[in-house]
Protein backbone atom coordinates (compact mmCIF):
# COMPACT_ATOMS: atom_id res chain seq x y z
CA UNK A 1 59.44 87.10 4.21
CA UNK A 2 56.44 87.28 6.45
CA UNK A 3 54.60 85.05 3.00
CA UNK A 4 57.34 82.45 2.55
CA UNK A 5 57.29 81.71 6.41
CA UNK A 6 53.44 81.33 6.64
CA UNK A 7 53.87 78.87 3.75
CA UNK A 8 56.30 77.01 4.80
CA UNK A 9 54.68 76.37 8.39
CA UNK A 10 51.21 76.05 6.24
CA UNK A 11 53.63 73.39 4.08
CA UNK A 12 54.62 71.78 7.92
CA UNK A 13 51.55 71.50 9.38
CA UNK A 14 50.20 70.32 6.43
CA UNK A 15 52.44 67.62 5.75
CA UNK A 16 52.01 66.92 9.99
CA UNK A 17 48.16 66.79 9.16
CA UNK A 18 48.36 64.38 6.25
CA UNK A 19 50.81 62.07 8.25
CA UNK A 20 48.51 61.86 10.93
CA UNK A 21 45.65 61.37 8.32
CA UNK A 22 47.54 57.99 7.10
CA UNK A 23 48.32 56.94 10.72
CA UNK A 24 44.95 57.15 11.42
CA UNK A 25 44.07 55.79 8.01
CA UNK A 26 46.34 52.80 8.39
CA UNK A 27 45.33 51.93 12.27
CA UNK A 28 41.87 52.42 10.53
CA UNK A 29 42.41 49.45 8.09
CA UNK A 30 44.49 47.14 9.76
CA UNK A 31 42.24 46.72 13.10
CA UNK A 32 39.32 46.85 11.00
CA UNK A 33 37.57 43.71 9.79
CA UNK A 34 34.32 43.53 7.69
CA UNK A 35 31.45 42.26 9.32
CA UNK A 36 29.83 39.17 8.57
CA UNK A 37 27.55 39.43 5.19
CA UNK A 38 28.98 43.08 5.03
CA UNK A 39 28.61 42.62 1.47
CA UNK A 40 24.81 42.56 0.70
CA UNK A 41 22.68 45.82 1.62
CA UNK A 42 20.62 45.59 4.97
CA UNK A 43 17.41 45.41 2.81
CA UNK A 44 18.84 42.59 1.12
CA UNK A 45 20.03 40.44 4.14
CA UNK A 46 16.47 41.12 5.75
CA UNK A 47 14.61 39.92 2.34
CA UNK A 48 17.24 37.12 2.49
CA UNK A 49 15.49 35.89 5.76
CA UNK A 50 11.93 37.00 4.37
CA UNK A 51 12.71 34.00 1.26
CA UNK A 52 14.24 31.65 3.81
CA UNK A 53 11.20 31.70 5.54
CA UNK A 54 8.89 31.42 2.59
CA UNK A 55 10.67 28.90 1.46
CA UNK A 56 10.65 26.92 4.93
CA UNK A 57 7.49 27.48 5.11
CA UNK A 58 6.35 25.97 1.90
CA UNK A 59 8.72 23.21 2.31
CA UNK A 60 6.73 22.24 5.28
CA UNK A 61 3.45 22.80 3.51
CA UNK A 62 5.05 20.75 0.74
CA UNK A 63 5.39 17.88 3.69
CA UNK A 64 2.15 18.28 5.46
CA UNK A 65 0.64 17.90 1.57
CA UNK A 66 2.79 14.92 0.95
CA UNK A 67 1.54 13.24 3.84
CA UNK A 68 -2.22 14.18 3.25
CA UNK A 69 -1.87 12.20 0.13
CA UNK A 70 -0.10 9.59 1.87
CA UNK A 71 -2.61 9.24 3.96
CA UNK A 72 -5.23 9.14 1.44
CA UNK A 73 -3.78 6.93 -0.22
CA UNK A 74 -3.29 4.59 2.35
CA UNK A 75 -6.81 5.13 2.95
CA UNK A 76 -7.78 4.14 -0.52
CA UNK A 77 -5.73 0.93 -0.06
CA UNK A 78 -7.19 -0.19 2.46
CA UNK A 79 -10.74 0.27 1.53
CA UNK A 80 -9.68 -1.50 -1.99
CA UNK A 81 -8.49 -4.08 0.46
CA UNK A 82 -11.45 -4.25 2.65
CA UNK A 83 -13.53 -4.20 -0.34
CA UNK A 84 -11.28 -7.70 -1.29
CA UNK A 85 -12.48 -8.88 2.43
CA UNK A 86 -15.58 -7.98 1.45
CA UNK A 87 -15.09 -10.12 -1.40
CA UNK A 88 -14.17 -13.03 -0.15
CA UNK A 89 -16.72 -13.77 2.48
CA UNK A 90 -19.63 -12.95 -0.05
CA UNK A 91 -17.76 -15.85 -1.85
CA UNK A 92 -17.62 -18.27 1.27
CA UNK A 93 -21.49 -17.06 1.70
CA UNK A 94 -22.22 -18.46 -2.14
CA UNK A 95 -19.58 -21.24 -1.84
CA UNK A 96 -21.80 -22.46 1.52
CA UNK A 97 -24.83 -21.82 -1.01
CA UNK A 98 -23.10 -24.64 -3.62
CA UNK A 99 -22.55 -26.91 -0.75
CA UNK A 100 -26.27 -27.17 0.70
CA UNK A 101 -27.49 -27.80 -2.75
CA UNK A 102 -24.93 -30.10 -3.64
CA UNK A 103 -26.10 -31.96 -0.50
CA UNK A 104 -29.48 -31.16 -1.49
CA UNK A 105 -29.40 -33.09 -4.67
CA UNK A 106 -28.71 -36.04 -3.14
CA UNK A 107 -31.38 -35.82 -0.65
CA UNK A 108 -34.31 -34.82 -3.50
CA UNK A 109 -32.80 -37.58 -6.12
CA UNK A 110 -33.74 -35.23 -9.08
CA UNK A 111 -31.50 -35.16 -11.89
CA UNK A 112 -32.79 -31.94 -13.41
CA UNK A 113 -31.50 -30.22 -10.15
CA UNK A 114 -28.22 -30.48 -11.12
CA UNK A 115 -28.97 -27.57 -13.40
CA UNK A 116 -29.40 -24.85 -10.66
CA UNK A 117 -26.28 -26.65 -8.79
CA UNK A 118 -24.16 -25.80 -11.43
CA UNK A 119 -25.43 -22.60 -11.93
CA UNK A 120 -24.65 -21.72 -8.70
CA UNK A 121 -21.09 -22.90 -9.30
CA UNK A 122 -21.15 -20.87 -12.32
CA UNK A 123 -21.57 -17.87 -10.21
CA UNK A 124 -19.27 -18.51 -7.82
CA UNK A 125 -16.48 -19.18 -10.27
CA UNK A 126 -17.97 -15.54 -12.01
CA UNK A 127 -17.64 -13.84 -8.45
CA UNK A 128 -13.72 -14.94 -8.33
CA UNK A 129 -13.12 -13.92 -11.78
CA UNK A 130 -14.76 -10.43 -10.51
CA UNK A 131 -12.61 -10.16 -7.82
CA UNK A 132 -9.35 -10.72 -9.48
CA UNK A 133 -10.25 -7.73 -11.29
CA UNK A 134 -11.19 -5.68 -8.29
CA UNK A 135 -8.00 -2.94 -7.27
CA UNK A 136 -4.80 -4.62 -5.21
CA UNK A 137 -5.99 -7.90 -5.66
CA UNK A 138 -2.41 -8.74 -6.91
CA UNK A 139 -2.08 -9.37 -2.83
CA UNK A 140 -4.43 -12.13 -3.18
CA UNK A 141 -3.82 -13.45 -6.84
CA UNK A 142 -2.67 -16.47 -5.49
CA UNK A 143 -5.64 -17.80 -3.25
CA UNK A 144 -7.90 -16.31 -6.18
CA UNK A 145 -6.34 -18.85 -8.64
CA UNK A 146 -6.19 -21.69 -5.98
CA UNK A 147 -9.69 -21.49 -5.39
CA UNK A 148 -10.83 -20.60 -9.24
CA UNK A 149 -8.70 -23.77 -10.16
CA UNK A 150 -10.17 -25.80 -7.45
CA UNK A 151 -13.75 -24.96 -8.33
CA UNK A 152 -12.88 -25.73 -12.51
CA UNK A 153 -11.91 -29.26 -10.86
CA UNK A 154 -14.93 -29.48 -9.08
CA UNK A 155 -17.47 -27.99 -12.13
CA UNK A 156 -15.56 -30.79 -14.22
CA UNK A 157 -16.16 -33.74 -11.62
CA UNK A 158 -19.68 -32.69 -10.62
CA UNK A 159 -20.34 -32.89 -14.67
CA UNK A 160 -18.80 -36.47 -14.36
CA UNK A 161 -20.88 -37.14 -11.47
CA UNK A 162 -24.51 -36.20 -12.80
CA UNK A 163 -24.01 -37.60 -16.54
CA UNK A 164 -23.06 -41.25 -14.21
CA UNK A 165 -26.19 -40.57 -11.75
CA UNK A 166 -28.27 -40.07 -14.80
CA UNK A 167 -26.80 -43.23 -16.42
CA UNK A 168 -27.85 -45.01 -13.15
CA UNK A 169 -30.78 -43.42 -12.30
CA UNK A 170 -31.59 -42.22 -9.30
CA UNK A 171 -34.07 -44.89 -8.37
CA UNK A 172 -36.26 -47.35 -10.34
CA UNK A 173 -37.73 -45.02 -12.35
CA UNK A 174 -35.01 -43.92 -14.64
CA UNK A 175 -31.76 -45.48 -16.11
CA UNK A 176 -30.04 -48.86 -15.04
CA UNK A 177 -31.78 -49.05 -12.15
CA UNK A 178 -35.45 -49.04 -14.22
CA UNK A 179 -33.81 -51.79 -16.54
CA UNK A 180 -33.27 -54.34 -14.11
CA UNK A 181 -36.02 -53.49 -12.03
CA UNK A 182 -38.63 -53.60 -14.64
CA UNK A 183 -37.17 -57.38 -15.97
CA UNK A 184 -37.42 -58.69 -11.95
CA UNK A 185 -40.94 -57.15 -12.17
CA UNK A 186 -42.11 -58.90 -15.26
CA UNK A 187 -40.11 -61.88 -14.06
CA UNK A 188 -41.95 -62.03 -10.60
CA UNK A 189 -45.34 -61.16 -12.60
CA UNK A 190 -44.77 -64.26 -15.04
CA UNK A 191 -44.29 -66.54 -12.58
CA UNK A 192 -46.91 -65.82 -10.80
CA UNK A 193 -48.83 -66.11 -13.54
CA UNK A 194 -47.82 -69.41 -14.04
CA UNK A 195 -48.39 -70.61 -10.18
CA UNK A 196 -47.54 -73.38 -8.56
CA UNK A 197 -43.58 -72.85 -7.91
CA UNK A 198 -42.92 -71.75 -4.31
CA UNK A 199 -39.44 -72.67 -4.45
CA UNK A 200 -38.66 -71.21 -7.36
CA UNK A 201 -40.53 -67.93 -6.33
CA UNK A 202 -38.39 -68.22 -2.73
CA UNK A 203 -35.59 -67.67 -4.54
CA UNK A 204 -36.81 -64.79 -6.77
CA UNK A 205 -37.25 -63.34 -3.91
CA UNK A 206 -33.87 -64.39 -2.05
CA UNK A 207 -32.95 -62.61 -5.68
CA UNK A 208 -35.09 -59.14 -4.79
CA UNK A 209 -33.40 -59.31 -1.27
CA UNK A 210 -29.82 -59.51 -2.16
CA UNK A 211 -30.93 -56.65 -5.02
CA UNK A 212 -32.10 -54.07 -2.44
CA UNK A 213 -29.01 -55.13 0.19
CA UNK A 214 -26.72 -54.21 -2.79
CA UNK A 215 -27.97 -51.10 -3.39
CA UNK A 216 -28.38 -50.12 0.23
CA UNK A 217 -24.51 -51.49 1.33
CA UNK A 218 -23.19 -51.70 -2.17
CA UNK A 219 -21.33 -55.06 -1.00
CA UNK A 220 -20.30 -57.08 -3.49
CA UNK A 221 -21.02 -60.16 -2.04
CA UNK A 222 -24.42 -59.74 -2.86
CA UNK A 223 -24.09 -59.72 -7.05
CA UNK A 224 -22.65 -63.25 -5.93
CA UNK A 225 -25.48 -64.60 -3.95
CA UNK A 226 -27.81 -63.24 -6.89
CA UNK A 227 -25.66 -64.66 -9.61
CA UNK A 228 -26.15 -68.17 -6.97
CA UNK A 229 -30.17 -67.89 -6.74
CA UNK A 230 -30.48 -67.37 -10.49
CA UNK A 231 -28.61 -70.69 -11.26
CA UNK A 232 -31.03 -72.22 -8.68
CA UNK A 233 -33.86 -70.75 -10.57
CA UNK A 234 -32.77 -72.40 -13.13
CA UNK A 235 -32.30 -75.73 -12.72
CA UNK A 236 -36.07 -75.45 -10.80
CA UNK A 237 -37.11 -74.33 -13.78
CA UNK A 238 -36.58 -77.86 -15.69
CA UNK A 239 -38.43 -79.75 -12.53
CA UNK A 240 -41.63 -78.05 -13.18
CA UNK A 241 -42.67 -79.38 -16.91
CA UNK A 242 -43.17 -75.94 -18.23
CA UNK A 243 -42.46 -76.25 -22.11
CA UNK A 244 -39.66 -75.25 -23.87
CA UNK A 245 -40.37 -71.48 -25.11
CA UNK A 246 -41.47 -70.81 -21.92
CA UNK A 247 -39.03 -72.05 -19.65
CA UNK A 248 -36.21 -70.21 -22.58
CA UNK A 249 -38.37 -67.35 -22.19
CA UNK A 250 -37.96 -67.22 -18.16
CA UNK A 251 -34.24 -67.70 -18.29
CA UNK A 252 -33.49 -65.35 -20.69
CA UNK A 253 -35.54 -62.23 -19.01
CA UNK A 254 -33.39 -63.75 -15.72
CA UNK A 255 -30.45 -63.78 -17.62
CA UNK A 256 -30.72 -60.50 -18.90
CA UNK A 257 -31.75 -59.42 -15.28
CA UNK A 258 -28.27 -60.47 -14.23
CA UNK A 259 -26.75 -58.96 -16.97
CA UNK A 260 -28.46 -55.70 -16.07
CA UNK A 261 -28.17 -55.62 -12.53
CA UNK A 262 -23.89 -56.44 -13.13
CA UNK A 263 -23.97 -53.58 -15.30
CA UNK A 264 -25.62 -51.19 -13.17
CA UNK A 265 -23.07 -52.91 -10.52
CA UNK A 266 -20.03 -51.81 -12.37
CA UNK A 267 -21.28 -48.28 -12.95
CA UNK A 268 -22.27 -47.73 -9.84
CA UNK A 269 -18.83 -48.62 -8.44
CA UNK A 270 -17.74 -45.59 -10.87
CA UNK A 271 -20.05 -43.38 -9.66
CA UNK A 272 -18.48 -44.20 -6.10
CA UNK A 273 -14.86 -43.07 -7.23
CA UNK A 274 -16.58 -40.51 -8.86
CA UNK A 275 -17.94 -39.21 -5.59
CA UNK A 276 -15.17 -39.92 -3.34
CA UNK A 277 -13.23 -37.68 -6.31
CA UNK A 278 -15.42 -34.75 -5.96
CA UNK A 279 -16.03 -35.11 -1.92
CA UNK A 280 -11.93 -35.17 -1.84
CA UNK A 281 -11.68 -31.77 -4.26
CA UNK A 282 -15.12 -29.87 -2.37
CA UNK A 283 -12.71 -31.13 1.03
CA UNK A 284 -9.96 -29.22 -0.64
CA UNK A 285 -11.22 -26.05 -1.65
CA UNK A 286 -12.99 -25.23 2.22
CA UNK A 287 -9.34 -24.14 3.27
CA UNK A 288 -8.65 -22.30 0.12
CA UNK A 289 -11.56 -19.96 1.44
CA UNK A 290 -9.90 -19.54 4.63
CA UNK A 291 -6.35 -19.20 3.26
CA UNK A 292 -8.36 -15.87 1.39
CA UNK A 293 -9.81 -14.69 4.14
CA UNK A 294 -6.55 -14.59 6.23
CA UNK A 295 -4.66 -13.03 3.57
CA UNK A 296 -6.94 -10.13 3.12
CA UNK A 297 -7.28 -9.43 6.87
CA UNK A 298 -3.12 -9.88 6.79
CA UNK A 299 -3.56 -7.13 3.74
CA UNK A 300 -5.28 -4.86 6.04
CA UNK A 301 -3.27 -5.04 8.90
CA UNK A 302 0.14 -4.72 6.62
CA UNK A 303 -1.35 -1.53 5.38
CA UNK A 304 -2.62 0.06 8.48
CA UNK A 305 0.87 -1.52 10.21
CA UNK A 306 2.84 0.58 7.25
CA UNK A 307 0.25 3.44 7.07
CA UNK A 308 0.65 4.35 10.97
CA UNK A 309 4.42 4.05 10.84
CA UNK A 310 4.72 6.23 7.58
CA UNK A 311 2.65 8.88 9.20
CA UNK A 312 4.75 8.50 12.39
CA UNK A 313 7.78 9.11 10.24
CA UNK A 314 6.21 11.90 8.08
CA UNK A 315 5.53 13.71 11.63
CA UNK A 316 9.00 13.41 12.89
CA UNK A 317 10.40 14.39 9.75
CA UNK A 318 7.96 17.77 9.62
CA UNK A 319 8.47 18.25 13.75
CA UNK A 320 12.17 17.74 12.60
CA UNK A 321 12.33 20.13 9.92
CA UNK A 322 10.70 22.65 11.73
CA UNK A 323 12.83 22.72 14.62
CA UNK A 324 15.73 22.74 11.53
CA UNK A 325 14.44 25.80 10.27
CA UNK A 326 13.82 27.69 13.41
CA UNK A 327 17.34 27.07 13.64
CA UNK A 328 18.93 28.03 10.78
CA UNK A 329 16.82 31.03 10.48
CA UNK A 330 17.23 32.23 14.39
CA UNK A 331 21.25 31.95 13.64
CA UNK A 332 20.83 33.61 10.52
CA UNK A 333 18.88 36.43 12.10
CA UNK A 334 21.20 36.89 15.06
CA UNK A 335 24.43 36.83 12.71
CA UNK A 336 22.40 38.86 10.19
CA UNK A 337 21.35 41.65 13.21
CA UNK A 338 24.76 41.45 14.90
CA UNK A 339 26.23 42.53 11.51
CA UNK A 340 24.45 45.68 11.81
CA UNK A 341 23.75 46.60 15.68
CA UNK A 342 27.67 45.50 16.57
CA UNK A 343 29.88 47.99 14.09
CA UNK A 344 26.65 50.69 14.12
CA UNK A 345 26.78 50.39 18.04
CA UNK A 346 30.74 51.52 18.08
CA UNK A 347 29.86 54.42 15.28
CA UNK A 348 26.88 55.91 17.57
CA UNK A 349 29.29 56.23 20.12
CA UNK A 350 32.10 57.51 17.81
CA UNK A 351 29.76 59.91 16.35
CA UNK A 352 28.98 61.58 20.03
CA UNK A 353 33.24 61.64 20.25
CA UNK A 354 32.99 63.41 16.61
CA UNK A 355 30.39 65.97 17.63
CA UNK A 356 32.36 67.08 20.84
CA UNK A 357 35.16 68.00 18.37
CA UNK A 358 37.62 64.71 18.71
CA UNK A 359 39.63 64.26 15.96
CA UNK A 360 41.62 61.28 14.21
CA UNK A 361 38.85 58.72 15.19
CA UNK A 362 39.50 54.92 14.95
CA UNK A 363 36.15 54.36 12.50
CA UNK A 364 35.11 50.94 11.55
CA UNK A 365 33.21 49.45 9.13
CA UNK A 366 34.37 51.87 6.20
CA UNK A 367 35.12 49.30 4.09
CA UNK A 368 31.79 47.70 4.40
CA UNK A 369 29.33 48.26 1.09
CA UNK A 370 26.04 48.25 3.16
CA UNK A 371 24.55 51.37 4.85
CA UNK A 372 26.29 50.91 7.70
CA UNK A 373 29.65 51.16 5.73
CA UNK A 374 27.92 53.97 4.64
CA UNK A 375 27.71 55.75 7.62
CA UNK A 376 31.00 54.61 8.77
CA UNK A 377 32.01 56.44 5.44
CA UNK A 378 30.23 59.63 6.27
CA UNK A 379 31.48 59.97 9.95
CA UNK A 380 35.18 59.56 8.28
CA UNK A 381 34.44 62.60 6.42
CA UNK A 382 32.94 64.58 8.80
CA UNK A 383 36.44 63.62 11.07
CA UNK A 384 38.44 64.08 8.01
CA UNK A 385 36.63 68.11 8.21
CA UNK A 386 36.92 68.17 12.10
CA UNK A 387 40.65 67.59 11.74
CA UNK A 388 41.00 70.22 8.68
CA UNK A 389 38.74 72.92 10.31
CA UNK A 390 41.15 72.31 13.33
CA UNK A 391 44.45 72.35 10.69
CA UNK A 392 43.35 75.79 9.73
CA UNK A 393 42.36 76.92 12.73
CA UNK A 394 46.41 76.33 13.86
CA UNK A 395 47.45 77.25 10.87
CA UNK A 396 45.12 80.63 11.19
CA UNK A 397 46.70 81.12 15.05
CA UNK A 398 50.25 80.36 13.68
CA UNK A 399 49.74 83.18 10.93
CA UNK A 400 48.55 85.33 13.28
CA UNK A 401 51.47 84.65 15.94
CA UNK A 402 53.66 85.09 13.01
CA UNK A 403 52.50 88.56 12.10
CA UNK A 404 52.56 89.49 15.34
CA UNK A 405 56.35 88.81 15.60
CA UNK A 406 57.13 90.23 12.33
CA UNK A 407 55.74 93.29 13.45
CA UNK A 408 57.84 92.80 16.85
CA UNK A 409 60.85 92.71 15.15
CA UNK A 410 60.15 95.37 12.81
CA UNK A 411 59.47 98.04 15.38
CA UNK A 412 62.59 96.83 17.38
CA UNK A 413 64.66 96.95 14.47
């Protein structure tokens, strides 16, 4: 009797117990929800934040690299470019070098300095070839060619030029010019030879005088007034009584002296297109120089222009991706730490309940799988052995109250 009682009330309080076990169980699960990145192990979400801010960190090293080399490299550019500026005023510098001896050979009248002339043209059109070779002259390829083109034009027509001047002659002493002169010298040396012809000597030298007005104005009225005073020489020439060979042998050297001097005439009018053909091209090529000389110093300014706005933009976008990161790693950490210090808060304070003997606690976090679902887990046991220390501790009083009434009702019986 007194055995089947005590079970049955052990049976009732048990079955009390475990119903308030799944109450508490139930209110447990239903007002508990898993914290934010409940999932991953403390260690885990604090290694987490370690890598994020390695790998900020070298992303922003990354950055500050890229733009060192950017910078370099813009550096390098514009050297390469300054080197072109460089360049191009040691080729104005030779260029000015061609012009004062091209002006030069026409002030020393000396064929065989046409030689170093075009030698120095030769190394001018050298330098330009150099520089189209020299790094980012792509910029410039255009005024390189201009100006190499423009000095083959010039090389050609100054070639033209001396190979006429040395068919001329520079003075009496060579070409033409020596031809005619040296038949009006033999001319004026025959006659006087002869003596005794004033007129016809006037107008040899009316002849000399329109000669030397020619070649100083280059007028050709004056080939007319010569072509005039030979036909008066002439016809003086039959007035004197001089015999036959000799007067045929004064108007043929005065013949070919016409002759001559016409020819030299005609070639010296195409030395004079000549000339006005090369002064036109060496007029040309003077603002071909220039035109190189801006572009380069345009070069340089482009670059440092783009060079100070890329490393504007390259600071803004490391200033901006560290403020990013401080960012995304300060909300990280504060979600990260409120994960842990929010639900292990609440179980401190459940745990001082637990050790003052409360029972049938409302535990979070049990369901988390990181140590503080851990601990959660643990201080669920240690309520779940409060509550059954307490069980038998009723069911231990109600076993004892039961005796004693058994034994009540056995003595009154």
């Amino acid at each position: 009797m007194t055995v089947k009682n005590v079970a049955d009330n052990s049976g009732f309080f048990s079955k009390f117990q475990n119903l308030g076990k799944t109450n508490n169980d139930k209110r447990a699960v239903a007002g508990q929800k898993p914290a934010l990145f409940s999932s991953f192990k403390i260690a885990t979400r604090i290694n987490s934040l370690v890598v994020m801010a390695v790998i900020a960190m070298a992303a922003i090293s990354a950055v500050n690299y890229y733009k060192t080399n950017e910078t370099q490299r813009f550096l390098a550019t514009e050297k390469q470019v300054e080197a072109l500026g460089d360049t191009a005023l040691n080729l104005e510098k030779e260029f000015l070098q061609f012009s004062l001896k091209k002006q030069e050979f026409f002030i020393r009248e000396d064929i065989a300095y046409a030689d170093e002339i075009i030698q120095s043209l030769l190394v001018l059109m050298d330098s330009l070839e150099v520089m189209k070779n020299l790094p980012d002259a792509g910029s410039v390829a255009i005024e390189i060619d201009a100006i190499i083109e423009s000095a083959h034009q010039i090389h050609m027509t100054f070639n033209e030029l001396v190979k006429q001047q040395t068919l001329l002659g520079f003075n009496d002493s060579s070409g033409l010019h020596k031809k005619f002169v040296t038949i009006a010298d033999a001319l004026e040396t025959t006659l006087i030879k002869i003596g005794g012809m004033p007129k016809i000597m006037v107008a040899l030298s009316n002849i000399r005088r329109y000669e030397s007005a020619y070649l100083d104005t280059h007028i050709v009225k004056n080939i007319g007034r010569i072509v005039t005073e030979k036909s008066l020489m002439t016809s003086l020439l039959y007035g004197r009584g001089l015999s036959t060979e000799v007067r045929k042998g004064i108007g043929n050297e005065l013949g070919k002296y016409v002759r001559e001097f016409k020819a030299y005439a005609k070639e010296s009018d195409v030395l004079a297109e000549i000339l006005v053909k090369f002064n036109d091209q060496f007029a040309q090529i003077s603002p071909k120089f220039e035109s190189l000389n801006q572009a380069t110093e345009t070069k340089i300014e482009n670059i440092l222009l783009i060079s100070q706005q890329n490393d504007e933009n390259l600071t803004t976008l490391i200033l901006s991706a560290v403020g990013f990161i401080m960012v995304l790693i300060i909300s990280f950490g504060w979600l990260i730490s409120r994960s842990i210090s929010k639900p292990l808060a609440r179980i401190v304070g459940l745990m001082a309940r637990s050790s003052k003997g409360e029972i049938g606690l409302d535990i979070p976090a049990t369901s988390q799988k990181d140590e503080v679902g851990d601990i959660a887990r643990a201080l669920e046991i240690f309520d779940m052995n409060n509550a059954e220390v307490d069980r038998l501790k009723q069911r231990e009083e109600n076993n004892r109250k039961q005796a004693a009434t058994d034994r009540s009702d056995e003595l009154n019986s």
